[in-house]
Protein backbone atom coordinates (compact mmCIF):
# COMPACT_ATOMS: atom_id res chain seq x y z
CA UNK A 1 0.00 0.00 0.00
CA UNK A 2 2.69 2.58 1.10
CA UNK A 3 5.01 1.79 -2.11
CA UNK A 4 1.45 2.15 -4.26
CA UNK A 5 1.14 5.54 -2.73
CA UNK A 6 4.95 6.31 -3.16
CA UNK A 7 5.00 4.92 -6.76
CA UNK A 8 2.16 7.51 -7.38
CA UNK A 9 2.98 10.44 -5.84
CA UNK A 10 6.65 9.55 -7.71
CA UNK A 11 4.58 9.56 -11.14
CA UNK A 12 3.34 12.83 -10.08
CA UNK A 13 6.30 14.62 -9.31
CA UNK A 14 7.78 13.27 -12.60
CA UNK A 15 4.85 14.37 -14.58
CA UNK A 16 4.67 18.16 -13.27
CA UNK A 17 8.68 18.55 -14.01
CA UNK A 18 8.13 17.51 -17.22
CA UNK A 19 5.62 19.79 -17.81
CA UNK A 20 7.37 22.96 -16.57
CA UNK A 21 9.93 21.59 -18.59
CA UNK A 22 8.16 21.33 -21.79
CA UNK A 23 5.40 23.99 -21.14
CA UNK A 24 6.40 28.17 -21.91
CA UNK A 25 4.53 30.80 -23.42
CA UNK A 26 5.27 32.36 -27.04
CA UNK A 27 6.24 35.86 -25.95
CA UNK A 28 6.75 36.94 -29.75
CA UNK A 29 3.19 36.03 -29.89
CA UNK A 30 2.16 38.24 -26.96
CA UNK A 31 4.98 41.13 -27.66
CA UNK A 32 3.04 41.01 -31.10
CA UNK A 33 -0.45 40.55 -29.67
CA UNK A 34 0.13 43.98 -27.26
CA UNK A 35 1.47 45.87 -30.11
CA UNK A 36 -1.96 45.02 -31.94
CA UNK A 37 -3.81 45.95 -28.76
CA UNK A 38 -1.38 49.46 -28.59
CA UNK A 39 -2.48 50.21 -31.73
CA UNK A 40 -6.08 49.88 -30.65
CA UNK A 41 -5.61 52.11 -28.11
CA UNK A 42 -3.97 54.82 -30.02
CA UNK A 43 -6.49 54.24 -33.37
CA UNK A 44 -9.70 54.32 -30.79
CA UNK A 45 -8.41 57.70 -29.36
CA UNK A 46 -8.51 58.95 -32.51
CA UNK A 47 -11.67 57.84 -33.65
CA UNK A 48 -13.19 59.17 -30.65
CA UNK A 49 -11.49 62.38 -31.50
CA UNK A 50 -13.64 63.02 -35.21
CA UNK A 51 -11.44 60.49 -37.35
CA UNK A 52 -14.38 57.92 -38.10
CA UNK A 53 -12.96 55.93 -40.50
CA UNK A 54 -10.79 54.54 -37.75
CA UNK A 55 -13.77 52.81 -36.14
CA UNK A 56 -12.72 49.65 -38.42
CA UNK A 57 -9.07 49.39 -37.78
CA UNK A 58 -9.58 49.51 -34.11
CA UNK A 59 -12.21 46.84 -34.45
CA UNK A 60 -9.79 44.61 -36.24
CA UNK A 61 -6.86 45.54 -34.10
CA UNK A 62 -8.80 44.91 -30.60
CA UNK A 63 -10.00 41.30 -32.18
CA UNK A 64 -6.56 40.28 -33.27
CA UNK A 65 -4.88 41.35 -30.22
CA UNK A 66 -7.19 39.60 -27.86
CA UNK A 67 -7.09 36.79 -29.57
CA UNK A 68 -3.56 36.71 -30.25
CA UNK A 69 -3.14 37.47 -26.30
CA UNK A 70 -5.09 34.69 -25.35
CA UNK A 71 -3.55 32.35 -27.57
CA UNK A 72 -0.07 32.94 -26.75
CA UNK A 73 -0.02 34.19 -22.86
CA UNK A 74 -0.92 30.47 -21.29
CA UNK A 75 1.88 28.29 -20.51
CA UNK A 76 1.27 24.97 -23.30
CA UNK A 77 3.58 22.56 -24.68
CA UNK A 78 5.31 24.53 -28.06
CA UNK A 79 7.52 23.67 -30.90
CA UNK A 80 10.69 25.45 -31.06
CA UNK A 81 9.04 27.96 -33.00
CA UNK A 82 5.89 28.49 -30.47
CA UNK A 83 3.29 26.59 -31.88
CA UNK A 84 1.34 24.86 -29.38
CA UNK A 85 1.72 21.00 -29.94
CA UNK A 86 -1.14 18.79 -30.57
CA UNK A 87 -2.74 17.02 -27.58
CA UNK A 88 -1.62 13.86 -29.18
CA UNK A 89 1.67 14.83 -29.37
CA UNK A 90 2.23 15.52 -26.06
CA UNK A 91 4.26 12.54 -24.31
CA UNK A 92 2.31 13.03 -21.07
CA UNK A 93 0.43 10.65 -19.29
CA UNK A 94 -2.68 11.14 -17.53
């Protein structure tokens, strides 16, 4: 019973270093993702101050920072270039 409970909190341990091991964010994908949402900021200030036809490009720069934020910000297993790996790819066992 007691080596059961060793053998599984072992397993454990094992499994959350390799996580932290393998898991990281993109931050070219978030330094990207807050210049989009910069942009926002500075395109909806001018909108708001008589430039209408900036309505759009704030739209479109609010949607792909946000979701370029929350794409990239939460730790996942990547590739070496930041994609997030498939769940079937992962080597982790549950």
């Amino acid at each position: 019973m007691v080596e059961a409970l060793q053998h599984h909190v072992d397993q454990a341990i094992r499994r959350l270093i390799k996580d932290d091991e393998t898991s990281r964010r993109d931050w070219n994908g978030i330094v990207l993702a807050s210049l989009f949402l910069v942009g926002a900021t500075w395109s909806g200030s001018e909108a708001i101050d008589g430039q209408w036809l900036l309505w759009p490009v704030t739209v479109f720069l609010v949607v792909f920072g946000t979701v370029g934020l929350s794409s990239d910000f939460p730790k996942a297993p990547r590739d070496e270039r930041g994609r997030r790996l498939k769940p079937e790819t992962v080597d982790t066992p549950l």
